[in-house]
C-alpha atoms as a PDB file:
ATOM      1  CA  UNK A   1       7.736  14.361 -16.339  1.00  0.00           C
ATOM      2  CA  UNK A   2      10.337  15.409 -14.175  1.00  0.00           C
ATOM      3  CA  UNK A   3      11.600  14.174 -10.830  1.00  0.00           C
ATOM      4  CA  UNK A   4      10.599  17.210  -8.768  1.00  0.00           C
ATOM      5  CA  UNK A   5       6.742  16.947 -10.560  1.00  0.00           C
ATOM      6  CA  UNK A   6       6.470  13.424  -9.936  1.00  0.00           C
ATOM      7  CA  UNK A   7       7.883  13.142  -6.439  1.00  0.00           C
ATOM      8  CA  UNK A   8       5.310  16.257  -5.653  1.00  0.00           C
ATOM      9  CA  UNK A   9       2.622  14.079  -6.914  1.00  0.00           C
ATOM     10  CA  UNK A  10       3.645  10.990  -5.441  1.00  0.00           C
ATOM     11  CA  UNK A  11       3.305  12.923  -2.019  1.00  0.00           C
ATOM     12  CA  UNK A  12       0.240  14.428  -2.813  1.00  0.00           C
ATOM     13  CA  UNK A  13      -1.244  10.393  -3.319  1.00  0.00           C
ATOM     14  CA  UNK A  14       0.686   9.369  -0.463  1.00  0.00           C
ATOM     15  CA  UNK A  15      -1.040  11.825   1.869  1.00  0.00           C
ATOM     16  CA  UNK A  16      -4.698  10.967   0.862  1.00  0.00           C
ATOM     17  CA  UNK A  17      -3.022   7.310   1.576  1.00  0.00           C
ATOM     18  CA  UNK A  18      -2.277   8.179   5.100  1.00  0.00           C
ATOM     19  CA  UNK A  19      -5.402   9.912   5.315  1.00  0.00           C
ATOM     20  CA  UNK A  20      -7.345   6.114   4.989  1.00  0.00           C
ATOM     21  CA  UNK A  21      -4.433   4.730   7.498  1.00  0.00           C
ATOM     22  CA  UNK A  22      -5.713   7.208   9.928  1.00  0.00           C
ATOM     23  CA  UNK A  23      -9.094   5.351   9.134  1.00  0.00           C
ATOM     24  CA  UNK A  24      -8.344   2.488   9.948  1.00  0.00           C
ATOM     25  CA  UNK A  25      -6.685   3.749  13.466  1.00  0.00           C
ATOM     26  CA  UNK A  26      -9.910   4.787  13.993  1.00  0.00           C
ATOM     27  CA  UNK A  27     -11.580   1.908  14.022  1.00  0.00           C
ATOM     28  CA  UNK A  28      -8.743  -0.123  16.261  1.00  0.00           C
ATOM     29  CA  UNK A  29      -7.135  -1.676  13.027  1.00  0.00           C
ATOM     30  CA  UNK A  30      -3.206  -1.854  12.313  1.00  0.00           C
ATOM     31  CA  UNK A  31      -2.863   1.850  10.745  1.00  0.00           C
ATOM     32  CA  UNK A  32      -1.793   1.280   6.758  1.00  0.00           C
ATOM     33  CA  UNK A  33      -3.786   2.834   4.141  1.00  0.00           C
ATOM     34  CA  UNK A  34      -3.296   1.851   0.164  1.00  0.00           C
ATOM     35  CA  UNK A  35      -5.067   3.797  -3.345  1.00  0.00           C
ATOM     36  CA  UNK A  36      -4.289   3.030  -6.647  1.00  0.00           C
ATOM     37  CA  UNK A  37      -4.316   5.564  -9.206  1.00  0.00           C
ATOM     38  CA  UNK A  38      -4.474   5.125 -12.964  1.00  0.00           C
ATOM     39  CA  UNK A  39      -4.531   8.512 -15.300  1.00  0.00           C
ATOM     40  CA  UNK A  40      -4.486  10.958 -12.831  1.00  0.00           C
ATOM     41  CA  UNK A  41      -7.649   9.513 -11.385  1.00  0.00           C
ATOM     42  CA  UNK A  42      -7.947   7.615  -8.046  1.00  0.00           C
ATOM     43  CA  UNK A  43      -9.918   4.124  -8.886  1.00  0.00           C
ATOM     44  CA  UNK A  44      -9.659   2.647  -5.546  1.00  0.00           C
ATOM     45  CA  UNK A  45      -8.872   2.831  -2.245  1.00  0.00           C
ATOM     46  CA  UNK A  46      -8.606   0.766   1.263  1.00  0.00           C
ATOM     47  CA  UNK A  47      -7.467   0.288   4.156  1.00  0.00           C
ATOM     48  CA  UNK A  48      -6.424  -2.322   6.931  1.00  0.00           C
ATOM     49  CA  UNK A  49      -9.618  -4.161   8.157  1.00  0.00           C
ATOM     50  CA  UNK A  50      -9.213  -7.757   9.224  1.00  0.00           C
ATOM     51  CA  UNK A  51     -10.145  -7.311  12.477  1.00  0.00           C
ATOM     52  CA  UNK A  52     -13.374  -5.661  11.751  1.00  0.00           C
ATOM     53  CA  UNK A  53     -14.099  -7.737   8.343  1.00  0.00           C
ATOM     54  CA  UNK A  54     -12.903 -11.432  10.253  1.00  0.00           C
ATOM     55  CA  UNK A  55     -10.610 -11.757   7.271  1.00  0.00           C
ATOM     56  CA  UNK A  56      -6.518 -12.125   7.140  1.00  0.00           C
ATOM     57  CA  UNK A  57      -6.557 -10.918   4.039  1.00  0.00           C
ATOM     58  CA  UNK A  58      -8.239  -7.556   4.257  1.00  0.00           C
ATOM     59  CA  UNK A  59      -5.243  -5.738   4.232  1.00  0.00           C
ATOM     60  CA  UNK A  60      -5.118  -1.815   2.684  1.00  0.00           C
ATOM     61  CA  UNK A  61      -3.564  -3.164  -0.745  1.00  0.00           C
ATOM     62  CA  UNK A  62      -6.090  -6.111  -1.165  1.00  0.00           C
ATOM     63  CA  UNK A  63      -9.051  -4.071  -0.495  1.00  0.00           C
ATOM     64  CA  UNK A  64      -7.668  -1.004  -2.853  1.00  0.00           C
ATOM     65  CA  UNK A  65      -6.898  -3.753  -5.629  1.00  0.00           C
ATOM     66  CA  UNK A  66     -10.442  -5.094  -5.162  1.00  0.00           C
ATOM     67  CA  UNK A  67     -12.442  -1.402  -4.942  1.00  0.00           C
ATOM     68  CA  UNK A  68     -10.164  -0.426  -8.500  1.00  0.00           C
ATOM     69  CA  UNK A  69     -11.079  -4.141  -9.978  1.00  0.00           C
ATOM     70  CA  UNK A  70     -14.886  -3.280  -9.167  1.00  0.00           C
ATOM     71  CA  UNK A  71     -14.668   0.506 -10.225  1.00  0.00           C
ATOM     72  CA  UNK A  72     -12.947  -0.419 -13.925  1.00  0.00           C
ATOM     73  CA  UNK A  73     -14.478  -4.131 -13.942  1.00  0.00           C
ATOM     74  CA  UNK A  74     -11.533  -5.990 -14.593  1.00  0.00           C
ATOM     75  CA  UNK A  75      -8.881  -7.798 -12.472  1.00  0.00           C
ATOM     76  CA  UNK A  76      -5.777  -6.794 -14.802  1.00  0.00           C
ATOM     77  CA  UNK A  77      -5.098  -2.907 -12.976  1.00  0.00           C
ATOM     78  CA  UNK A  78      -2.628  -2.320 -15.944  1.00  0.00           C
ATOM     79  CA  UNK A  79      -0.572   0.839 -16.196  1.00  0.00           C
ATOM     80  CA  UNK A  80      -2.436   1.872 -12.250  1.00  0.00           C
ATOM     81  CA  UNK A  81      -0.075   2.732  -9.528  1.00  0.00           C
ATOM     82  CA  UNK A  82      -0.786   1.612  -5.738  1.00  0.00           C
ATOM     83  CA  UNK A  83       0.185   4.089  -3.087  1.00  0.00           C
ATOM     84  CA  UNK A  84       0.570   2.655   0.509  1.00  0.00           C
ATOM     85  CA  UNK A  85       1.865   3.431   3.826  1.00  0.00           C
ATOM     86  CA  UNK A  86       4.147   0.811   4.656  1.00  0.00           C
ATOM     87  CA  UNK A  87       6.126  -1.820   2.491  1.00  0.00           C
ATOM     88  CA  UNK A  88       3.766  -4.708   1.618  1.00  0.00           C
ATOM     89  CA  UNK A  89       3.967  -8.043   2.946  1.00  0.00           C
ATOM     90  CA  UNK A  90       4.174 -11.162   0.989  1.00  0.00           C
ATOM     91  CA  UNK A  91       0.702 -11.534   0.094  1.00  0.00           C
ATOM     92  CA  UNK A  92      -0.110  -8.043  -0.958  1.00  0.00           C
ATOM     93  CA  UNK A  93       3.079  -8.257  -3.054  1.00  0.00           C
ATOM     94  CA  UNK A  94       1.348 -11.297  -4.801  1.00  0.00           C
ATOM     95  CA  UNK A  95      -2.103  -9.695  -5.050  1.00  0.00           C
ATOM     96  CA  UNK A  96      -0.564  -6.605  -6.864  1.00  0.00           C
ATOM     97  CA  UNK A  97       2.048  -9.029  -9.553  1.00  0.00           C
ATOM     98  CA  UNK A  98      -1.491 -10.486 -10.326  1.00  0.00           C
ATOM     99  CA  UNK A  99      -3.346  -7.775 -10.838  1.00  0.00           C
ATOM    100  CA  UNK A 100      -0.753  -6.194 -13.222  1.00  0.00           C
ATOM    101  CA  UNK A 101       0.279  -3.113 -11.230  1.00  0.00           C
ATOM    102  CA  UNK A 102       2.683  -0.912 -13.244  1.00  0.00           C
ATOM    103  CA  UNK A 103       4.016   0.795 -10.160  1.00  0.00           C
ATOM    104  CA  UNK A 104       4.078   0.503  -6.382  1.00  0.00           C
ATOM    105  CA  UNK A 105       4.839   3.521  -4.255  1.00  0.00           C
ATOM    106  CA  UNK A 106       5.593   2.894  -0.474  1.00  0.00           C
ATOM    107  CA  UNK A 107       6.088   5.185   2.544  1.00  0.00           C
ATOM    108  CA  UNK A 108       7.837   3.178   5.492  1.00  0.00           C
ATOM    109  CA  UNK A 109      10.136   0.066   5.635  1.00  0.00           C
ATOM    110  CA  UNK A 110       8.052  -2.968   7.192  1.00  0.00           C
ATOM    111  CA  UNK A 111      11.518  -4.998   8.831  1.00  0.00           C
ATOM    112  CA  UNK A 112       9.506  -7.970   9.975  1.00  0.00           C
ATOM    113  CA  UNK A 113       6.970  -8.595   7.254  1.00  0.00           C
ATOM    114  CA  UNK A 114       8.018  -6.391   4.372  1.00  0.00           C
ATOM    115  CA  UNK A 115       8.511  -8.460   1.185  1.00  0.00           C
ATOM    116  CA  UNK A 116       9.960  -5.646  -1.653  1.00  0.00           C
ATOM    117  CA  UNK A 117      13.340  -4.418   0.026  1.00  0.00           C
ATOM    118  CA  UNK A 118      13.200  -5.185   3.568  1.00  0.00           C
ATOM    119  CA  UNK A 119      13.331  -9.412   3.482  1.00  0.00           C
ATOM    120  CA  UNK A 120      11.828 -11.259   0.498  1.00  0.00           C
ATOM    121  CA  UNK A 121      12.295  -8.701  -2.510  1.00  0.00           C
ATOM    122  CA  UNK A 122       9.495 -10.685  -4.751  1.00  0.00           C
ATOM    123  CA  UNK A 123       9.263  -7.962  -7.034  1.00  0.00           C
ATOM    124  CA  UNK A 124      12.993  -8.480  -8.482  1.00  0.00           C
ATOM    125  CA  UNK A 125      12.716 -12.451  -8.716  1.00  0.00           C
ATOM    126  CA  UNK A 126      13.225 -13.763 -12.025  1.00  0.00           C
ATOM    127  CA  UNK A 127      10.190 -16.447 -12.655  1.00  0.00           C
ATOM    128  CA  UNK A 128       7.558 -13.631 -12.728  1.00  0.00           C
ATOM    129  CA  UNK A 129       5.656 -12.727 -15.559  1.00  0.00           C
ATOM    130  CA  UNK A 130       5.077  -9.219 -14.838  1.00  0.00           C
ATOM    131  CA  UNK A 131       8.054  -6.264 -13.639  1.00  0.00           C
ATOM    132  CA  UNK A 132       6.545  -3.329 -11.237  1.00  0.00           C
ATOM    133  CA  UNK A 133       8.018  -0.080 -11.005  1.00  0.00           C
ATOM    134  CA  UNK A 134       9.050   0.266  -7.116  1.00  0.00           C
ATOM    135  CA  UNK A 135       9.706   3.450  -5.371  1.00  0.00           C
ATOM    136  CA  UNK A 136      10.031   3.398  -1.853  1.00  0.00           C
ATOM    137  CA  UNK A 137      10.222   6.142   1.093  1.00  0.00           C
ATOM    138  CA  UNK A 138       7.414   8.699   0.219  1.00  0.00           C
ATOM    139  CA  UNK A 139       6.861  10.619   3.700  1.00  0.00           C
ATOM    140  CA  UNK A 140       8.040   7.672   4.887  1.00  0.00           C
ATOM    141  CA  UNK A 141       8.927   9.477   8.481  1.00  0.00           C
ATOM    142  CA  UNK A 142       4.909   9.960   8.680  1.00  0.00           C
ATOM    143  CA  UNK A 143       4.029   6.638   7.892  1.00  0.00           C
ATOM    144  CA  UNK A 144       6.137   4.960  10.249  1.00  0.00           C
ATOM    145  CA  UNK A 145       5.266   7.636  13.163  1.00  0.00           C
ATOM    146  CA  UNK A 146       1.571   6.277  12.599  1.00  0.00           C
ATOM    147  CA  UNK A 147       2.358   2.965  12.771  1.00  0.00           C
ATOM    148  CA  UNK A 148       5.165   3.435  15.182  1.00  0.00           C
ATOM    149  CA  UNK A 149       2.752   5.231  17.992  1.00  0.00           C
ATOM    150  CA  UNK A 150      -0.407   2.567  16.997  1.00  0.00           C
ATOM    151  CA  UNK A 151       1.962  -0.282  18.863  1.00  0.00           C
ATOM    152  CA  UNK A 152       3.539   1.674  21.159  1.00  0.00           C
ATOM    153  CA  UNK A 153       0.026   2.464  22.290  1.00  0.00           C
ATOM    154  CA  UNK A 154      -0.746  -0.930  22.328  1.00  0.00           C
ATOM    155  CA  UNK A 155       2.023  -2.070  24.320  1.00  0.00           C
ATOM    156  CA  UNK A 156       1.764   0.309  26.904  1.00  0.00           C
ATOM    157  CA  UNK A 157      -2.105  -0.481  27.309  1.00  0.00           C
ATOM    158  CA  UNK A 158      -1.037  -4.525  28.422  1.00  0.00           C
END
């Protein structure tokens, strides 16, 4: 596949990615949407929630890696692809080692809590058992913006 194709489709999955973010905006939630796609074929999909749920870890990754587990009934997401808006945090990053993903696309840098390029860069240390794929920056101006405006709404509302 070439560069051009994939980037095109990695935009394409990135967009219906931002689409859930906007989801969770709507409901008051931290804006980041996540889907994981294996052959072509979306098998799951979430989006931030902990507020709503009462549960720290219903982030967009943990509830897309939980839908695709459900939808293929099994934990191992080999050779699947997660798409989310904004560089996961340490316990995604965990979540998605474990569950085999082949390769994580991100839109924007998370500078405080981002654990693949931005602080911790788990996927690169040496004692795992499993290597991901990472490409990072998809319509990565979008993704921030929505995540950007969510807290600058926030702060000017206290």
């Amino acid at each position: 596949m070439q560069n051009k194709e994939l980037n095109s489709i990695d935009t394409e999955w990135m967009k219906k990615a931002l689409s859930l973010a906007k989801k969770a905006l709507s409901i008051g939630e931290v804006p980041v949407g996540a889907l994981i796609v294996k052959d072509h074929t979306m098998i799951g999909r979430g989006y931030n929630s902990p507020i709503s749920c009462c549960d720290p870890t219903a982030h967009a990754e943990i509830s897309a890696l939980r839908d695709a587990a459900l939808n293929i009934k099994n934990y191992r997401l080999s050779g699947a692809t997660l798409y989310v808006t904004i560089e996961p945090c340490t316990m995604c990053i965990g979540a998605i080692i474990h569950a085999r993903i082949a390769r994580l696309v991100y839109g924007a840098l998370e500078p405080r809590a981002g654990a693949v390029v931005s602080n911790l860069e788990l996927p690169i240390l040496p004692h795992y058992n499993h290597r991901l794929d990472v490409q990072g920056g998809v319509i990565a101006e979008e993704c921030g913006a929505l995540i950007s405006n969510f807290f600058k709404n926030k702060r000017s509302l206290t």
